[in-house]
N, C-alpha and C. Protein backbone atom coordinates (compact mmCIF):
# COMPACT_ATOMS: atom_id res chain seq x y z
N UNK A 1 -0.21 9.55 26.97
CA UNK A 1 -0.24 10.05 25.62
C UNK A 1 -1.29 11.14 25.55
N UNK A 2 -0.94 12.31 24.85
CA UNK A 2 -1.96 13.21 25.01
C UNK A 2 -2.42 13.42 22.98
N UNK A 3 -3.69 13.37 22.97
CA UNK A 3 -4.82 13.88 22.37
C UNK A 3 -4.96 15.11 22.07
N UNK A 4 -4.54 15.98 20.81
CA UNK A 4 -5.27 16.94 21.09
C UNK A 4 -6.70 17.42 20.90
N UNK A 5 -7.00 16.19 19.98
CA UNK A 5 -8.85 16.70 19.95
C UNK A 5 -9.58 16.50 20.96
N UNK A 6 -8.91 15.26 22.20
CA UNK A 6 -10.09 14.67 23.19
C UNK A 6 -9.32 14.82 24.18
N UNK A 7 -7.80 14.88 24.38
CA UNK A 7 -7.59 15.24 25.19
C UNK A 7 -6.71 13.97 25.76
N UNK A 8 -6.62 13.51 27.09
CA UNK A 8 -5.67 12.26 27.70
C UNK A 8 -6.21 11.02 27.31
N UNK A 9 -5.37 10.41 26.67
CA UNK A 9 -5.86 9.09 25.76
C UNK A 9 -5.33 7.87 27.12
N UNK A 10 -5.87 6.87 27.37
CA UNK A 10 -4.93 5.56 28.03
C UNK A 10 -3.92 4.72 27.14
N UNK A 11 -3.14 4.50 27.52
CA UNK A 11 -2.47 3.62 26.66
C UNK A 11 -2.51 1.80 27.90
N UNK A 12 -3.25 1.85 28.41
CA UNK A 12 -3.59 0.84 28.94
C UNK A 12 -4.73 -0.24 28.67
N UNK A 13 -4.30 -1.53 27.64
CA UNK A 13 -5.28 -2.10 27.21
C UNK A 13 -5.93 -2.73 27.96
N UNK A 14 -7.49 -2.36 27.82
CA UNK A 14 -8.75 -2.78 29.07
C UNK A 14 -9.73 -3.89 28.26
N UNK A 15 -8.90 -4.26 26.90
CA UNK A 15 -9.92 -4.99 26.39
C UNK A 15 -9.65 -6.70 26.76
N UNK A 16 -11.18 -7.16 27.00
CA UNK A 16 -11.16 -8.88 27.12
C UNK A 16 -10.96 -9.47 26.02
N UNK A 17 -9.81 -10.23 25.76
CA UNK A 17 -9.89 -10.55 24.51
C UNK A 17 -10.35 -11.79 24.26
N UNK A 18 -10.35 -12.82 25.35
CA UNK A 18 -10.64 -13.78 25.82
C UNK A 18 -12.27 -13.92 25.55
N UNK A 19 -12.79 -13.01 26.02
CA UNK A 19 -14.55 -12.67 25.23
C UNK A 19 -14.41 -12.15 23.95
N UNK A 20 -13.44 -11.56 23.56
CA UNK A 20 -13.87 -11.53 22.11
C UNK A 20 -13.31 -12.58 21.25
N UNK A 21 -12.16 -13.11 21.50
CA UNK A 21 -11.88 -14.62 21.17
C UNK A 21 -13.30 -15.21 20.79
N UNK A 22 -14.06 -15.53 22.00
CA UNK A 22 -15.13 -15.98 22.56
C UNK A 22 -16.61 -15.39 21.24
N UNK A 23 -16.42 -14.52 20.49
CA UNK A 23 -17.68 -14.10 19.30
C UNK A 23 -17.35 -15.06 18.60
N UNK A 24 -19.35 -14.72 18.27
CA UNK A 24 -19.22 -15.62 16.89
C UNK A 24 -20.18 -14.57 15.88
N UNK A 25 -20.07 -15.32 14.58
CA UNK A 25 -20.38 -13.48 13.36
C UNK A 25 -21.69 -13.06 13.75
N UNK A 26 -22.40 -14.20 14.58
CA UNK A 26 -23.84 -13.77 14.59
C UNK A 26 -23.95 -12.97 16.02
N UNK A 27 -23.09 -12.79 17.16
CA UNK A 27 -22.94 -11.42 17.61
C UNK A 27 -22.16 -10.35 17.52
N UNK A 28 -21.56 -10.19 16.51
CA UNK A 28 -21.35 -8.91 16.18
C UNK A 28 -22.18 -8.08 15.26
N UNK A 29 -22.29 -6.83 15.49
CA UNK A 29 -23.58 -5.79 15.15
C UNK A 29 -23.13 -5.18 13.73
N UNK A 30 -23.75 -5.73 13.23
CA UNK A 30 -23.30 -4.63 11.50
C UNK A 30 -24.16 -3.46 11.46
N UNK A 31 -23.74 -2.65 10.88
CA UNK A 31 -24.75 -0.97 10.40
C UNK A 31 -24.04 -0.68 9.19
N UNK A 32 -24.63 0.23 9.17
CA UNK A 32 -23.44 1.36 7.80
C UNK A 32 -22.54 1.83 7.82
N UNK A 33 -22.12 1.98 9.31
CA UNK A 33 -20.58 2.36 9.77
C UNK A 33 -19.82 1.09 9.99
N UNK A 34 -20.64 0.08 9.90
CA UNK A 34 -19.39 -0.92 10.56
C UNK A 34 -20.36 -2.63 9.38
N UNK A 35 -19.91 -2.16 7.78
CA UNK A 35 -20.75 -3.25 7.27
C UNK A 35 -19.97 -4.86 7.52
N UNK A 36 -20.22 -5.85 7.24
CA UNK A 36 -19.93 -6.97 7.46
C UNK A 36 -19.15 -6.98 6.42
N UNK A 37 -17.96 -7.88 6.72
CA UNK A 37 -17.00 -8.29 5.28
C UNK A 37 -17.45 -9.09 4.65
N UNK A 38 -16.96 -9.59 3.26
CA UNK A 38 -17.17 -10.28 2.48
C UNK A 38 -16.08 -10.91 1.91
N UNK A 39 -15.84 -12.30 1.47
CA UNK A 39 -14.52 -13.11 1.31
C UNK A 39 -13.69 -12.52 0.01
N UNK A 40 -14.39 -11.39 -0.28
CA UNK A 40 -13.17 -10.84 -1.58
C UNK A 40 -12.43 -9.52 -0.92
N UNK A 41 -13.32 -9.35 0.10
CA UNK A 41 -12.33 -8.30 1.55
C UNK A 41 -11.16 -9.03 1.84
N UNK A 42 -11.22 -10.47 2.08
CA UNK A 42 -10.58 -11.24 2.52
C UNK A 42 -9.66 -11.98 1.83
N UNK A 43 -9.26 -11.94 0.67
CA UNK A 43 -9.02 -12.03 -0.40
C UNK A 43 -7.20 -12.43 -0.43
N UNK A 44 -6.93 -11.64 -0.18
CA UNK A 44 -5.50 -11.20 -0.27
C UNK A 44 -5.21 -11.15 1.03
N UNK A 45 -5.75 -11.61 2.22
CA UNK A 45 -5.16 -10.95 3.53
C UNK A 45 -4.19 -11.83 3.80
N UNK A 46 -3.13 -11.80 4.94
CA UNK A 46 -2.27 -12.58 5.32
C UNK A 46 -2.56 -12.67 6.93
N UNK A 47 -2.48 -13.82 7.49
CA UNK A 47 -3.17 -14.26 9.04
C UNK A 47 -1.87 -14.88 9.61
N UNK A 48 -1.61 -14.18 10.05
CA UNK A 48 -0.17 -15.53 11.38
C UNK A 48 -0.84 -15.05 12.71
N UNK A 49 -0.48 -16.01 13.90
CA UNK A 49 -0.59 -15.97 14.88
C UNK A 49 0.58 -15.81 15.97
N UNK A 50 1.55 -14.91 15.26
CA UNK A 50 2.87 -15.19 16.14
C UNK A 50 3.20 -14.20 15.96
N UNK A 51 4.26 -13.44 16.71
CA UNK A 51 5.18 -12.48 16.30
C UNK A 51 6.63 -13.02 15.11
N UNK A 52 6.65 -14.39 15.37
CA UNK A 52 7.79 -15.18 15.10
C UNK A 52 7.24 -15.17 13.46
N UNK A 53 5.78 -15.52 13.05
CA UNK A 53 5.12 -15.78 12.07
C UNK A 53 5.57 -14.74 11.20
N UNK A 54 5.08 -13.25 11.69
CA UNK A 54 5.08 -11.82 11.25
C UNK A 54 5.94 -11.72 10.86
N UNK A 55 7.48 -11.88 10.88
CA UNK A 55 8.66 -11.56 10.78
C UNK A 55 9.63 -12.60 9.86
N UNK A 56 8.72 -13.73 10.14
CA UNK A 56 9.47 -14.60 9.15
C UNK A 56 9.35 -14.55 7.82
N UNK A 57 10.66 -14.38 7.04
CA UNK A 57 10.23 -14.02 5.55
C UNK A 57 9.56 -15.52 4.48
N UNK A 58 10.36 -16.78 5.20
CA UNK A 58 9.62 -17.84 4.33
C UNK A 58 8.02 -18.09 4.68
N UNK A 59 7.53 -17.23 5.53
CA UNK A 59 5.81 -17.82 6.06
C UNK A 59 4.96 -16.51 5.14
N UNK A 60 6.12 -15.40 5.13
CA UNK A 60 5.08 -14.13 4.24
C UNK A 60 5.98 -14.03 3.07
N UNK A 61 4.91 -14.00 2.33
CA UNK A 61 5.28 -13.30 1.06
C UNK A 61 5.68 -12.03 0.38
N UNK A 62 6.87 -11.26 0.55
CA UNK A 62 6.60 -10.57 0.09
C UNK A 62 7.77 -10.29 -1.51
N UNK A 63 8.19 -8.97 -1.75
CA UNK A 63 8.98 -8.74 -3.11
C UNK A 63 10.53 -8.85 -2.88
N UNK A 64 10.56 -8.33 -1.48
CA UNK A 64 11.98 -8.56 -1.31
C UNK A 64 12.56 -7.33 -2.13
N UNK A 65 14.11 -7.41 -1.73
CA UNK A 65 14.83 -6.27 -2.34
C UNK A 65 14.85 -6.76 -3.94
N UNK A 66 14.97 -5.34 -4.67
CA UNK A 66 15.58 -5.57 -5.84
C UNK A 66 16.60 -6.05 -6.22
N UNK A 67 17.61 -6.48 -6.42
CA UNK A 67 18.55 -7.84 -6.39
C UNK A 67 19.08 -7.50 -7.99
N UNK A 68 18.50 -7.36 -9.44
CA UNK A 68 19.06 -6.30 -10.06
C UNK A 68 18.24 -5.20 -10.74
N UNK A 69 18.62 -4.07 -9.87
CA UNK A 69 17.40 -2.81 -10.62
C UNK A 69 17.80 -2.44 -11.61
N UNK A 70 16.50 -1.99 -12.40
CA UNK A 70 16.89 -1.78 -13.73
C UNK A 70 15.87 -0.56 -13.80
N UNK A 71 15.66 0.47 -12.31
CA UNK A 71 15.44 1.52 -12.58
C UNK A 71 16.08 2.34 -11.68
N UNK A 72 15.78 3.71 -11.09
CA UNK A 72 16.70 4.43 -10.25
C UNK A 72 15.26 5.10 -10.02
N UNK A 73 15.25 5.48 -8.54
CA UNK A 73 14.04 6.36 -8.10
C UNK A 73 14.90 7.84 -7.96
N UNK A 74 14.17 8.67 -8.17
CA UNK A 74 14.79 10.25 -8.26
C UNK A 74 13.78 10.70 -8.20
N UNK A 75 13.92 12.37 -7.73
CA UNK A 75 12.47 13.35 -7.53
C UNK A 75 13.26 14.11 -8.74
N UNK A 76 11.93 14.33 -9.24
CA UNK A 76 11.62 15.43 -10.37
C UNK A 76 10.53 16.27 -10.78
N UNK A 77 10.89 16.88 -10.81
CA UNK A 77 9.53 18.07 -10.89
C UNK A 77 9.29 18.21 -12.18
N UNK A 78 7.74 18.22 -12.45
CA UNK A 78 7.22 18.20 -13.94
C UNK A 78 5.93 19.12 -13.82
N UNK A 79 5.59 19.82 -14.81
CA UNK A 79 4.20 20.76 -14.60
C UNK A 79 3.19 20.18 -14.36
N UNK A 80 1.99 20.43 -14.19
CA UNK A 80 1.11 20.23 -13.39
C UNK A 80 0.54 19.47 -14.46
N UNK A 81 0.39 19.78 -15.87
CA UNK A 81 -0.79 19.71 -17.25
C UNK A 81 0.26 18.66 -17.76
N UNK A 82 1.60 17.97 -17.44
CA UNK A 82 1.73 16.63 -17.94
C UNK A 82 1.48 15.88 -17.42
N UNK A 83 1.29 15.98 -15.88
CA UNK A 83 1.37 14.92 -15.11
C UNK A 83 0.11 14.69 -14.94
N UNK A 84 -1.11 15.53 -14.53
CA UNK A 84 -2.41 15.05 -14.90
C UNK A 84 -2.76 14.32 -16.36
N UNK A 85 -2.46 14.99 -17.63
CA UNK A 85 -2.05 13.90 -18.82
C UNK A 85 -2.42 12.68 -18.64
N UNK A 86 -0.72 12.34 -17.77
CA UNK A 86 -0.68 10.88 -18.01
C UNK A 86 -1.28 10.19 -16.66
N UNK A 87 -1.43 10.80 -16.10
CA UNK A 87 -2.49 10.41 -14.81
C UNK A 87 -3.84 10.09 -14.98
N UNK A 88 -4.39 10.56 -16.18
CA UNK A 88 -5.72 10.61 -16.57
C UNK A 88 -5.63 9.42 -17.58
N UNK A 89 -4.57 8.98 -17.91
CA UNK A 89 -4.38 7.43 -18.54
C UNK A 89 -4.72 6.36 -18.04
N UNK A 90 -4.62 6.45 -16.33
CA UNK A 90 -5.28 5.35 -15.75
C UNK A 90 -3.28 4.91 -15.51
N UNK A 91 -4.28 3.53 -15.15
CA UNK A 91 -3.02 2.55 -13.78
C UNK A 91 -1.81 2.58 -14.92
N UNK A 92 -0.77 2.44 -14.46
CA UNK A 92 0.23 2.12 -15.50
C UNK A 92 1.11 3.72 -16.15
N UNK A 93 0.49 4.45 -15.62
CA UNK A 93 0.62 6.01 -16.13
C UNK A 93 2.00 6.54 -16.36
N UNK A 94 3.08 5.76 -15.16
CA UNK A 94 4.76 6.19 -15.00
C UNK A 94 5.01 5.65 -15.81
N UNK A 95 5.03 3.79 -16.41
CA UNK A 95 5.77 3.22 -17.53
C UNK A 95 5.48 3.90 -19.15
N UNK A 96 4.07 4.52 -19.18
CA UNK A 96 4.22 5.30 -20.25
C UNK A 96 4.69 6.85 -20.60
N UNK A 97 5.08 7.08 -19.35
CA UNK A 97 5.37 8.46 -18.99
C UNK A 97 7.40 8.12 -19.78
N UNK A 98 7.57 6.62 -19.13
CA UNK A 98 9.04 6.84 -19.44
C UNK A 98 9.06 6.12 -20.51
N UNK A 99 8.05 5.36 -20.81
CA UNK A 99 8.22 4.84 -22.56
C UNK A 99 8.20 6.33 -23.11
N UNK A 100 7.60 7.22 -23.23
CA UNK A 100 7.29 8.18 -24.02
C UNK A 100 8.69 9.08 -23.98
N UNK A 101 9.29 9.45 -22.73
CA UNK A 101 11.11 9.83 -22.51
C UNK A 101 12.11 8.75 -23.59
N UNK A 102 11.84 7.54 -23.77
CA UNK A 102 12.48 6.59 -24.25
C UNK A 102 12.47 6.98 -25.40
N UNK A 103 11.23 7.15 -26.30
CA UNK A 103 10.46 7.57 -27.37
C UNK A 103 11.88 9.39 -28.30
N UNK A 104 11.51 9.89 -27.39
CA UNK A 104 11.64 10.83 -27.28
C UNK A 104 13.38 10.96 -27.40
N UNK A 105 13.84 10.03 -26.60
CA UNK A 105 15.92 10.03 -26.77
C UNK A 105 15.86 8.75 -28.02
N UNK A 106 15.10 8.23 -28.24
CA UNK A 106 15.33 7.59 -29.93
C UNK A 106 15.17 7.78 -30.68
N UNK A 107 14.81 9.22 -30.27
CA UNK A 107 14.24 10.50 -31.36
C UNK A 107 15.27 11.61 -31.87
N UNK A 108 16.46 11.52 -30.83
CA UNK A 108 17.11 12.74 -30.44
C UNK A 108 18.66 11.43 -30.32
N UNK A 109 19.41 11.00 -31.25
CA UNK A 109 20.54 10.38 -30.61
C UNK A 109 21.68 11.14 -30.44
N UNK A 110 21.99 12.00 -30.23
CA UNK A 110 23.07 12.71 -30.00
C UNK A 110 22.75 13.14 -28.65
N UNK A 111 21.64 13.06 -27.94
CA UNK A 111 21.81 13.22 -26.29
C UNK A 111 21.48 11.84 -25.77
N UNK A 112 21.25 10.54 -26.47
CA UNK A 112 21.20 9.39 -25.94
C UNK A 112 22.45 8.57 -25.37
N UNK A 113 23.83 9.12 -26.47
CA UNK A 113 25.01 9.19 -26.00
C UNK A 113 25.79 9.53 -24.85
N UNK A 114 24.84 10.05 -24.00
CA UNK A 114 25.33 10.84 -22.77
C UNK A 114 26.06 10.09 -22.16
């Protein structure tokens, strides 16, 4: 595999894992580049030990397909000064972006008819 910042990378793993199995928290080295976690890091994580684990959908959680959508994803282009707007609203910014479209065709019923 080639690198272009450093140049020929290995793709041959040289690490013992068996010694690092083998740590415990009080030898590994914390600094400012590398601070120690804390259990709200840990929070949300998900741990299997298998490939079989990884893949199985009853051991992970996740959303799964939509099953019945009740939206449609599409690209659309909007100016720069709405979308910061509602971006500057904070989390949640798209559902009021299309409450406000909603707003807006219950405003206007002769193109809600479409």
């Amino acid at each position: 595999m080639k690198n272009e910042a450093i140049g020929n990378v290995s793709t041959v793993n040289v690490t013992d894992w068996a010694k690092v199995a083998d740590l415990t928290d009080d030898d590994i080295i914390c600094d400012d580049d590398c601070p120690a976690t804390t259990e709200t890091d840990w929070a949300n994580a998900f741990v299997c030990h298998s490939a079989e684990e990884l893949h199985n959908e009853a051991v992970r959680r996740t959303r799964g397909k939509n099953k019945a959508p009740t939206k449609e994803q599409v690209v659309i282009r909007y100016d720069a000064d709405i979308l910061s707007a509602f971006r500057a609203t904070g989390k949640g910014w798209q559902t009021r972006m299309n409450d406000a479209l909603k707003e807006w065709l219950s405003q206007h019923p002769d193109l809600s008819q479409v």
